[in-house]
Protein backbone atom coordinates (compact mmCIF):
# COMPACT_ATOMS: atom_id res chain seq x y z
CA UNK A 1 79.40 -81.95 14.36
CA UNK A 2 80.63 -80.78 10.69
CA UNK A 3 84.17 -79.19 10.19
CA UNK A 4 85.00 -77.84 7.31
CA UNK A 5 88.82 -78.00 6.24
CA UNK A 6 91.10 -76.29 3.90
CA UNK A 7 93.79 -78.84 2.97
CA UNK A 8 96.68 -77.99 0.72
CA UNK A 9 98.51 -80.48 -1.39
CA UNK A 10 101.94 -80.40 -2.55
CA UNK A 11 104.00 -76.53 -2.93
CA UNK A 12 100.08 -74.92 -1.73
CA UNK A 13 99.00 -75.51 -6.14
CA UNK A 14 95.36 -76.79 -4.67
CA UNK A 15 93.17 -76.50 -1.96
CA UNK A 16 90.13 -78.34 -1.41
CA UNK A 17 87.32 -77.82 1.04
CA UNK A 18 87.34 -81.19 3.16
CA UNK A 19 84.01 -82.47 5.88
CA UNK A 20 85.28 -83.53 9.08
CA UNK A 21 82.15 -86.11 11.07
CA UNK A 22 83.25 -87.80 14.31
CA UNK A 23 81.66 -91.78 13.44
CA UNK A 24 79.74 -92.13 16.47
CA UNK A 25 78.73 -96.07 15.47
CA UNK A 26 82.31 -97.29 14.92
CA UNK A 27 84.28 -94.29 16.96
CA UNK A 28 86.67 -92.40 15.05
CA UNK A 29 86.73 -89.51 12.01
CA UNK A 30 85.22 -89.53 8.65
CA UNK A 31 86.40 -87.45 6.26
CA UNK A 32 85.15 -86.49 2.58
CA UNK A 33 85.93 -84.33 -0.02
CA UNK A 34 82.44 -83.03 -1.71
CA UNK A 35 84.34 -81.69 -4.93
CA UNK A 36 85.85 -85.24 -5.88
CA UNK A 37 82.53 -87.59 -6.25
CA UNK A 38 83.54 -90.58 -3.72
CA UNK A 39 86.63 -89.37 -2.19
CA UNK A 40 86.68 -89.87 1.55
CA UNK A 41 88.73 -91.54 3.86
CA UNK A 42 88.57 -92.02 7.77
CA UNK A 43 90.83 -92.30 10.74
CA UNK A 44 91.23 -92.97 14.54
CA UNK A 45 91.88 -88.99 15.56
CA UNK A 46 91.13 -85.51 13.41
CA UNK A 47 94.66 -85.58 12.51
CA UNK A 48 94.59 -88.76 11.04
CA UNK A 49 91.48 -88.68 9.08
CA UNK A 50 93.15 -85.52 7.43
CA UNK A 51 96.19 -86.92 6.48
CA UNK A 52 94.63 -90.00 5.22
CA UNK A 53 92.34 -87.87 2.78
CA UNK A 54 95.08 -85.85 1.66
CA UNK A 55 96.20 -89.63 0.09
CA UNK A 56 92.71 -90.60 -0.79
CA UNK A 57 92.32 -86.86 -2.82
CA UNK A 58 95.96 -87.36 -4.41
CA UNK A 59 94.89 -91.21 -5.38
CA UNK A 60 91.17 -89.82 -6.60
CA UNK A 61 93.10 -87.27 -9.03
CA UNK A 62 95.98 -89.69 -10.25
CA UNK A 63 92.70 -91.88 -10.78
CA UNK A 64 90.27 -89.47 -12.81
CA UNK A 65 93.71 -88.27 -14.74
CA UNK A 66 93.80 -92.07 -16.02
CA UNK A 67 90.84 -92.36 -16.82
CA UNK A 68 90.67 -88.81 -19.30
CA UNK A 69 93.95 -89.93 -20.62
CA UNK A 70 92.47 -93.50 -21.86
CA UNK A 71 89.46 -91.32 -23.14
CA UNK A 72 91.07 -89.11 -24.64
CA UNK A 73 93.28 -91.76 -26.84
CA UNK A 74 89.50 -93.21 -28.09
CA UNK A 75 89.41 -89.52 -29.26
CA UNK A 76 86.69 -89.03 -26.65
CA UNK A 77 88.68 -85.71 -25.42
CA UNK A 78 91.45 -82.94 -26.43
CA UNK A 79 94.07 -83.06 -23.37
CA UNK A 80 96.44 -80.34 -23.43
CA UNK A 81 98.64 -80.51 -20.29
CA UNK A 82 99.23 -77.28 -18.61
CA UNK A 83 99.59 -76.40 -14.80
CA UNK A 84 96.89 -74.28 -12.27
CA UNK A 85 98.74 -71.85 -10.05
């Protein structure tokens, strides 16, 4: 069975929607986040599976951040910094 999550990072700046599947091969959680293209992680229990995406979503945006900022210095992008609230 699906779950569907709300997880907040850091001082509640960003949510994301999270999918919750119980691995019935391997036993277990898996646990993606459909609006970061290959984020998931997994875990033994719910709880754990959720924390551990809350790192794999924080490592996924410190990742596609990177990546802009080398694009953007090839003059691929404009980056202005700024904050969501």
């Amino acid at each position: 069975m699906n779950k569907i999550k709300n997880l907040k990072l850091k001082d509640n700046i960003i949510k994301f929607v999270v999918i919750l599947e119980e691995d019935k091969e391997n036993g277990g959680y898996v646990v993606r986040c459909p609006a970061i293209k290959g984020c998931w992680s997994q875990g033994d229990t719910k709880e754990e599976a959720l924390e551990n995406i809350k790192e794999a979503i924080v490592g996924c945006l410190k990742s596609l951040n990177a990546k802009t900022m080398r694009e953007a210095k090839k003059g691929k992008y404009l980056v202005q910094k700024g904050a969501v609230i």
